[in-house]
Protein backbone atom coordinates (compact mmCIF):
# COMPACT_ATOMS: atom_id res chain seq x y z
CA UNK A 1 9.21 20.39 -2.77
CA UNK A 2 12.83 21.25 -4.45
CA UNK A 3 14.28 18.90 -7.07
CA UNK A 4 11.25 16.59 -6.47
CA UNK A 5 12.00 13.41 -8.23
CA UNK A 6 10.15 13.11 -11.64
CA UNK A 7 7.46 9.61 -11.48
CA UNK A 8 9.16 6.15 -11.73
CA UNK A 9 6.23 4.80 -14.21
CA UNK A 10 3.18 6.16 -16.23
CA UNK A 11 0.43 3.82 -16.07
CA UNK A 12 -1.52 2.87 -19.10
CA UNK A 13 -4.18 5.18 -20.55
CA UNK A 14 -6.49 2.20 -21.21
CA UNK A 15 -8.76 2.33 -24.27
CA UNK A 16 -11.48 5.03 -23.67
CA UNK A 17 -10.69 5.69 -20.22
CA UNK A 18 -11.61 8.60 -18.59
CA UNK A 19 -8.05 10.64 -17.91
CA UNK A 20 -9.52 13.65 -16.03
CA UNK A 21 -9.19 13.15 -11.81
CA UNK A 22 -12.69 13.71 -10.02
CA UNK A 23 -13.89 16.29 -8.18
CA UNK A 24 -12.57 17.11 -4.06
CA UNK A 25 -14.67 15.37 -1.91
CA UNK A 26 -16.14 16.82 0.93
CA UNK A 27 -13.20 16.72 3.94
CA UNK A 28 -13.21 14.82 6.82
CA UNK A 29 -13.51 16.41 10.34
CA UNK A 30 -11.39 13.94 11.60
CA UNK A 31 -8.52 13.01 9.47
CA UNK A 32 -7.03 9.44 8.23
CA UNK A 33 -4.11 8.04 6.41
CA UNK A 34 -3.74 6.78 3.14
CA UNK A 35 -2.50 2.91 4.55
CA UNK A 36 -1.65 2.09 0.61
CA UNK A 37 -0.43 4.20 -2.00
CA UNK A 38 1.57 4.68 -5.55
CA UNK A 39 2.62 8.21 -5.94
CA UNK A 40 5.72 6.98 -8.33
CA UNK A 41 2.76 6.23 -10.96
CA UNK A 42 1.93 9.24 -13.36
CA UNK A 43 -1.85 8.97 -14.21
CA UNK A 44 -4.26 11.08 -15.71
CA UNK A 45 -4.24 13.79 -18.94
CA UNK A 46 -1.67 15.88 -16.43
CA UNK A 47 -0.04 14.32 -14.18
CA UNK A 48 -0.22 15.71 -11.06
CA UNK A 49 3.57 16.14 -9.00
CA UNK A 50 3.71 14.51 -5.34
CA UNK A 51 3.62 17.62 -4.03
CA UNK A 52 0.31 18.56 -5.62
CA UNK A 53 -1.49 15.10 -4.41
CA UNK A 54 -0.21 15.32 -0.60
CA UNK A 55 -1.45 19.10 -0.94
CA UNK A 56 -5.17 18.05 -2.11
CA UNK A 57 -4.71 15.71 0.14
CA UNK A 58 -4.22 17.67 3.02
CA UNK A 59 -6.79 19.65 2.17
CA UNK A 60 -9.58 16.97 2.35
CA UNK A 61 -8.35 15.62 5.48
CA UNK A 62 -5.65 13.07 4.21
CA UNK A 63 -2.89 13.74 6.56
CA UNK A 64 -0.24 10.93 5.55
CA UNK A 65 0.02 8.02 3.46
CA UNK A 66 2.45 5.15 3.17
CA UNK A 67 3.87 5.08 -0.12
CA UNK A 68 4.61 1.74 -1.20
CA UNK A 69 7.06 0.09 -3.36
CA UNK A 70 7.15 -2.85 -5.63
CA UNK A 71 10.48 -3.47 -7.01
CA UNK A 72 14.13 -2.42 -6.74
CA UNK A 73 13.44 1.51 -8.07
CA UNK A 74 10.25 2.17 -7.15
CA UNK A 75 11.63 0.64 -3.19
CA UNK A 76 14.48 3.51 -3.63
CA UNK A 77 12.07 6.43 -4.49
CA UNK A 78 9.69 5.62 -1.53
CA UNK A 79 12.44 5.35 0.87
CA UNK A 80 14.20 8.70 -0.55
CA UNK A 81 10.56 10.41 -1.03
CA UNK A 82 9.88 9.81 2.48
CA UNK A 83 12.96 10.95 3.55
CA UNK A 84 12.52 14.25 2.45
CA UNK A 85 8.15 14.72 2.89
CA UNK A 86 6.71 14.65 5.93
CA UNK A 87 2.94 13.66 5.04
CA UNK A 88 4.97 10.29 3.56
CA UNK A 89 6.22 7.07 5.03
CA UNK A 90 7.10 3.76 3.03
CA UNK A 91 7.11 0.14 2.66
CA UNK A 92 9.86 -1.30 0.65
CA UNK A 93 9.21 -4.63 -1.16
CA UNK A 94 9.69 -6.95 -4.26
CA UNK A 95 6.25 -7.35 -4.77
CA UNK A 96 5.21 -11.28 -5.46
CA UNK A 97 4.78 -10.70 -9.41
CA UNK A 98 8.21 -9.12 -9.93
CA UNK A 99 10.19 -11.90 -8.09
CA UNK A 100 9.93 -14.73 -10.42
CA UNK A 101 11.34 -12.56 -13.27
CA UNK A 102 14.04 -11.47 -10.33
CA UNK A 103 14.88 -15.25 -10.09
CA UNK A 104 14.91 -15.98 -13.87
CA UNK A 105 17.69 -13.20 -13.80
CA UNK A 106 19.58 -14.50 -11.05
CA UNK A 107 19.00 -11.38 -8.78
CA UNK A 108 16.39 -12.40 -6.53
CA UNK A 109 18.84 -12.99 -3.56
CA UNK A 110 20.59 -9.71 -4.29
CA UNK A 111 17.29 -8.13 -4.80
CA UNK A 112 16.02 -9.21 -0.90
CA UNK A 113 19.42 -8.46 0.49
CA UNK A 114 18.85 -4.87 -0.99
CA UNK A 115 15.15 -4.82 0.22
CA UNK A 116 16.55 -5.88 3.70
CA UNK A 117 19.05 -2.48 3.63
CA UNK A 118 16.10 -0.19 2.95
CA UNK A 119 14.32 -1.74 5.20
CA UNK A 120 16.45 0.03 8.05
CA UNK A 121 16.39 3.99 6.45
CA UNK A 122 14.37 6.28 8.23
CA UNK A 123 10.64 6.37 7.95
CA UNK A 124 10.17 3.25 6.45
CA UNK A 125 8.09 1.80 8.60
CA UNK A 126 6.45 -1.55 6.17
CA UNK A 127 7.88 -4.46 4.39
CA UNK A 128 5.27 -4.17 1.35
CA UNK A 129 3.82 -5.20 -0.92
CA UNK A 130 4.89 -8.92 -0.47
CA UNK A 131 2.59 -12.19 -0.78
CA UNK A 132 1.28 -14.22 -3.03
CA UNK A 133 -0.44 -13.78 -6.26
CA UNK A 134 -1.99 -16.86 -8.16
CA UNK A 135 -3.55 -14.38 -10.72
CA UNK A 136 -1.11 -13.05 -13.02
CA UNK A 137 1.63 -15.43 -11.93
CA UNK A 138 1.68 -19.24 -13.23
CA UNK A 139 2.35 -21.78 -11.08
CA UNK A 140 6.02 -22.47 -12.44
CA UNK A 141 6.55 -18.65 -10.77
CA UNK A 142 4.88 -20.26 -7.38
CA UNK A 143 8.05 -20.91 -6.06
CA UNK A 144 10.23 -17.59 -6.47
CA UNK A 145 6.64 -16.24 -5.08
CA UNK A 146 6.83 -18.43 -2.05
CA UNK A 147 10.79 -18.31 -1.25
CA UNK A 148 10.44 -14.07 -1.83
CA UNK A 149 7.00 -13.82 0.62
CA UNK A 150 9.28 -15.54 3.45
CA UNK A 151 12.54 -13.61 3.06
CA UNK A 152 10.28 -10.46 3.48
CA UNK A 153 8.08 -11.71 6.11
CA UNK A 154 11.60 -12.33 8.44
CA UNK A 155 12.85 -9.00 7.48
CA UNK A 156 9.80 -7.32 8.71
CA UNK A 157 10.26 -9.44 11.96
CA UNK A 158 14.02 -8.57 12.24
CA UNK A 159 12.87 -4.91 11.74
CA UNK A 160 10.14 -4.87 13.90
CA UNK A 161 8.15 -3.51 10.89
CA UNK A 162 4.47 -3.85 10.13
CA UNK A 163 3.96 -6.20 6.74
CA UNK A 164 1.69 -5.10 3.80
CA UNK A 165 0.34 -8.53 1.90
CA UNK A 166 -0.12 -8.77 -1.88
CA UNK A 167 -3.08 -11.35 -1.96
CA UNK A 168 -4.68 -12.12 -5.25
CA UNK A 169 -5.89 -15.64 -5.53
CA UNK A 170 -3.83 -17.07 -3.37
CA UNK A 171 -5.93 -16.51 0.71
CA UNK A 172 -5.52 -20.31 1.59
CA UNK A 173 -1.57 -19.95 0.58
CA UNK A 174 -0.93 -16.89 2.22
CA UNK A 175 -2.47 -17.60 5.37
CA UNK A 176 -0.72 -21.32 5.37
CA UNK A 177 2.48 -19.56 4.78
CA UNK A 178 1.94 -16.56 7.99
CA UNK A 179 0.95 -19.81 10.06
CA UNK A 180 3.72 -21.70 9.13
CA UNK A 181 6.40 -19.14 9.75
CA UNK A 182 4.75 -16.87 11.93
CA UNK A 183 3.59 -13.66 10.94
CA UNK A 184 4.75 -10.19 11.76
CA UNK A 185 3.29 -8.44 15.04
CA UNK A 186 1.54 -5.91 12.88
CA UNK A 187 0.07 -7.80 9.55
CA UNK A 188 -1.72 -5.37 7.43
CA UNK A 189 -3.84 -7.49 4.10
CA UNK A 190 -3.46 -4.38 1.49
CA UNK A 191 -7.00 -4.21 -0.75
CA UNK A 192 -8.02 -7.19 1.37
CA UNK A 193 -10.07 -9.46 -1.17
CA UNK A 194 -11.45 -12.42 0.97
CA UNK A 195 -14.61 -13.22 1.67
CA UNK A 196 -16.49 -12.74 5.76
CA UNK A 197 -14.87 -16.63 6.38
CA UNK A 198 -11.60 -14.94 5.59
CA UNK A 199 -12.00 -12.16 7.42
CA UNK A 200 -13.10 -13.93 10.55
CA UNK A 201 -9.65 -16.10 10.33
CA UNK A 202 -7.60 -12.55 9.69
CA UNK A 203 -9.38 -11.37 12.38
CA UNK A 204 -8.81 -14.36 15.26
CA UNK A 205 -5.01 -13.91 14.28
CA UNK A 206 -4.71 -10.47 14.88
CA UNK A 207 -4.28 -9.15 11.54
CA UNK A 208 -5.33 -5.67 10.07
CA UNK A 209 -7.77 -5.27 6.69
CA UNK A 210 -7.04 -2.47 4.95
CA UNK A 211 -10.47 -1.73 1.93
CA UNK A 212 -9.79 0.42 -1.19
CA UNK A 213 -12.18 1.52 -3.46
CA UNK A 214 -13.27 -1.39 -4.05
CA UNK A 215 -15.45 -2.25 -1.28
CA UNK A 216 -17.63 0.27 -3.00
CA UNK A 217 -17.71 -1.19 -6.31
CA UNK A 218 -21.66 -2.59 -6.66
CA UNK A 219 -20.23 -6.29 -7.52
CA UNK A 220 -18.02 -6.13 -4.37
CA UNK A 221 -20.77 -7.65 -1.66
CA UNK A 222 -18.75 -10.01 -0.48
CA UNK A 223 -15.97 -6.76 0.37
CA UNK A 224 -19.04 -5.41 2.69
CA UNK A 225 -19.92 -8.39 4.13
CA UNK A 226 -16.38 -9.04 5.18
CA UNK A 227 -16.11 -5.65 6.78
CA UNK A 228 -18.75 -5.80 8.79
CA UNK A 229 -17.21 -9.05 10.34
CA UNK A 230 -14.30 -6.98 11.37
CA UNK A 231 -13.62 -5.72 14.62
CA UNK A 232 -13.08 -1.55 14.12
CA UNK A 233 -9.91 -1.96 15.70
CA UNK A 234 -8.56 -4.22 12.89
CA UNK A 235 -9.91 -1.68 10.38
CA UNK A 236 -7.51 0.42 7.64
CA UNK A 237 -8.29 2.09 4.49
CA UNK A 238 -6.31 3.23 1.52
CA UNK A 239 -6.53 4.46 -1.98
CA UNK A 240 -3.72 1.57 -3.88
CA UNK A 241 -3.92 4.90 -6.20
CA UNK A 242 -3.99 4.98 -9.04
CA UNK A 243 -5.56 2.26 -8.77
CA UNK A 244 -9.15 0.96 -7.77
CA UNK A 245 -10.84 4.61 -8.12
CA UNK A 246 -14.02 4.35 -6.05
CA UNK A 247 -17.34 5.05 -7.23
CA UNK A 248 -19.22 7.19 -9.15
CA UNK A 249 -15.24 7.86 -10.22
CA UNK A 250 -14.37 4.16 -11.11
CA UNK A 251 -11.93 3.75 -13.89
CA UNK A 252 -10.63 7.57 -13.36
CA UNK A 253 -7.30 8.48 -12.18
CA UNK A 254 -6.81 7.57 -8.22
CA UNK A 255 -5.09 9.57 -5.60
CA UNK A 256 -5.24 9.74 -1.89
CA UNK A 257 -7.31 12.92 -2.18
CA UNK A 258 -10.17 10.65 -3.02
CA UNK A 259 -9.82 8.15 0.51
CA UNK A 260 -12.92 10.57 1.82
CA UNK A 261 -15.54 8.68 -0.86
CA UNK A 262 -14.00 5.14 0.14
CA UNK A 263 -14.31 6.03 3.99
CA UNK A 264 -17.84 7.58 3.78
CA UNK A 265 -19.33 4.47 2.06
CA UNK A 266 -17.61 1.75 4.57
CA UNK A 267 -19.24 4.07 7.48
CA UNK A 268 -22.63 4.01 5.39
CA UNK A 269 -22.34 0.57 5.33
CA UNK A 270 -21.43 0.16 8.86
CA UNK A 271 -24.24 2.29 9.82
CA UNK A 272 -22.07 4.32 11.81
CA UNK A 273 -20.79 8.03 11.89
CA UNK A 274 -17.97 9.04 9.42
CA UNK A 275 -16.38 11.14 11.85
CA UNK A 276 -16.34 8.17 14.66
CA UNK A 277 -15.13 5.69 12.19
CA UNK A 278 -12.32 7.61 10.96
CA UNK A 279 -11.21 8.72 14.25
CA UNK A 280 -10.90 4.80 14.87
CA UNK A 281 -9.24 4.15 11.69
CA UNK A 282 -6.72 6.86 12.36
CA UNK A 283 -6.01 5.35 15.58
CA UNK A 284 -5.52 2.02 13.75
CA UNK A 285 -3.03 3.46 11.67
CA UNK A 286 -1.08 4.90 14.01
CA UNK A 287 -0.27 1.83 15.78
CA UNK A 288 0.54 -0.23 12.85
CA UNK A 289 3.20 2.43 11.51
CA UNK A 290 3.75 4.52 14.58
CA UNK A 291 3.33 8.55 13.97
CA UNK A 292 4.36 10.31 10.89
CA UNK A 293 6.65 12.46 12.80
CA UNK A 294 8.45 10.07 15.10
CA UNK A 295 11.62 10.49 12.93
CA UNK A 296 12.31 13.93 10.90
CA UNK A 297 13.12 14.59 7.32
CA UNK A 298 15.94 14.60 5.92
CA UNK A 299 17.45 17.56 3.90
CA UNK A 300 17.28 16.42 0.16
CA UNK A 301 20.88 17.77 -0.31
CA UNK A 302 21.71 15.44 2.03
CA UNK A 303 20.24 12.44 0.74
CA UNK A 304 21.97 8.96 -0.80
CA UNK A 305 21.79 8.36 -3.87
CA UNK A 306 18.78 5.57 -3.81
CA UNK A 307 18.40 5.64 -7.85
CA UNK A 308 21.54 4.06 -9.48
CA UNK A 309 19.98 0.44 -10.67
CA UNK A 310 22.44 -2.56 -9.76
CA UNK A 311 24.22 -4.20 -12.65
CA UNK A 312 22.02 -6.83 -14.05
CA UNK A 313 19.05 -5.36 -12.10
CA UNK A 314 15.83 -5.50 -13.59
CA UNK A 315 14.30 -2.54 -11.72
């Protein structure tokens, strides 16, 4: 890809981690997308480029992910990646931790009216990641949290976008909050962590569960329990690289390469065919973005400038 952008962040080696990315899996006959990814992150002893990912991708069955954003910047690199790679579409988003620290800066309004204007570039198709999370956020950040979740969840509406949900710690406020307000047509619970009760409630509402790595993890019972609850047609999967490696690989650099291992062990569990699930899962996908070719690339001479940082910003 010419004058790719270089990564946004570099993710922390992490004491005695294992740097080197595992093996190719075995590809799928039938391919699936990526529903929830970080290509802006540099991980591993070499980095690899996003060209280089959406190639081993490719070649393992991984036609497309979303690439997802969390702040101001890394909102303007998904929307201009995208743009320009066809395998890519994105969500834009202040995700729920960054928007109390937009707020203590007096930017969170500006922040969500800029969110709002990506929301309409071409091939972004998800207002994500937005929520709630009661884990790394104190409750004196609640608030920002709350006020940030529902400015998002309306500009998905007034898009007609899907919405990817941040939910760590906080299922009963989440849910409370889609309730209250109404949620989007298409509302996708990224690295869904509930438990089957959860699940069943996501699931009477409409909403999609999209399992990372996790689900594999041998703590994660609950995670298997919950999708078996699911109906198939509710079903997603994604990498949240590189993040949530799944096993034998946990702790090792992620990519969306690697959404084969995570897919073969939910159709294990299922007790169902790989090739049938992820023909179902594809499906899914497809009608919670729409296709990754309903709107061509854009020449990346011919691109905005997405990267200048607003005065003040925090991004």
């Amino acid at each position: 890809m010419a004058d790719e952008p270089g990564h946004v962040r570099q993710r922390d080696p992490g004491a005695g981690r294992d740097l080197s990315y595992p093996p190719l899996p075995v590809p799928l006959v039938v391919p699936v997308y990526d529903n929830h990814t970080h290509l802006e992150i540099a991980d591993g002893e070499q980095a690899l480029s996003v060209a280089e990912q959406l190639d081993r991708a490719s070649s393992v069955g991984v036609r497309g992910v979303i690439q997802v954003g969390g702040d101001l910047e890394t909102s303007r690199w998904s929307a201009e990646m995208a743009a320009r790679e066809p395998r890519m579409l994105a969500a834009v988003a202040i995700h729920p931790n960054e928007a109390p620290v937009y707020e203590a800066a007096g930017i969170l309004d500006d922040a969500i009216a800029e969110i709002a204007d990506l929301a309409t570039r071409p091939r972004v198709v998800a207002v994500g990641e937005t929520g709630l999370d009661f884990f790394r956020t104190g409750p004196e950040g609640h608030a920002s949290q709350l006020r940030s979740f529902e400015a998002h969840i309306e500009i998905a509406k007034r898009n007609g976008l899907a919405l990817q949900i941040h939910d760590r710690d906080a299922h009963e406020a989440v849910i409370e909050t889609l309730l209250r307000v109404g949620a989007p047509e298409r509302t996708v619970f990224h690295c869904f962590s509930g438990d089957v009760d959860m699940a069943r409630v996501c699931a009477d509402h409409g909403w999609y569960l999209s399992f990372a790595g996790t689900v594999t993890f041998k703590n994660a019972g609950n995670l298997r329990e919950a999708l078996a609850a699911v109906p198939r047609a509710l079903l997603l999967v994604e990498t949240d690289a590189p993040f949530l490696t799944p096993a034998p690989f946990r702790g090792r650099p992620n990519a969306p390469y690697l959404l084969p291992n995570t897919l073969r062990a939910m159709a294990d569990h299922l007790e169902t065919d790989v090739t049938m699930l992820a023909a179902q899962i594809s499906s899914n996908t497809e009608l919670v973005y729409g296709r990754w070719d309903a709107e061509p690339v854009t020449a990346p001479d011919s691109l905005p400038n997405t990267r200048t940082r607003p005065t003040g910003g925090l991004a």
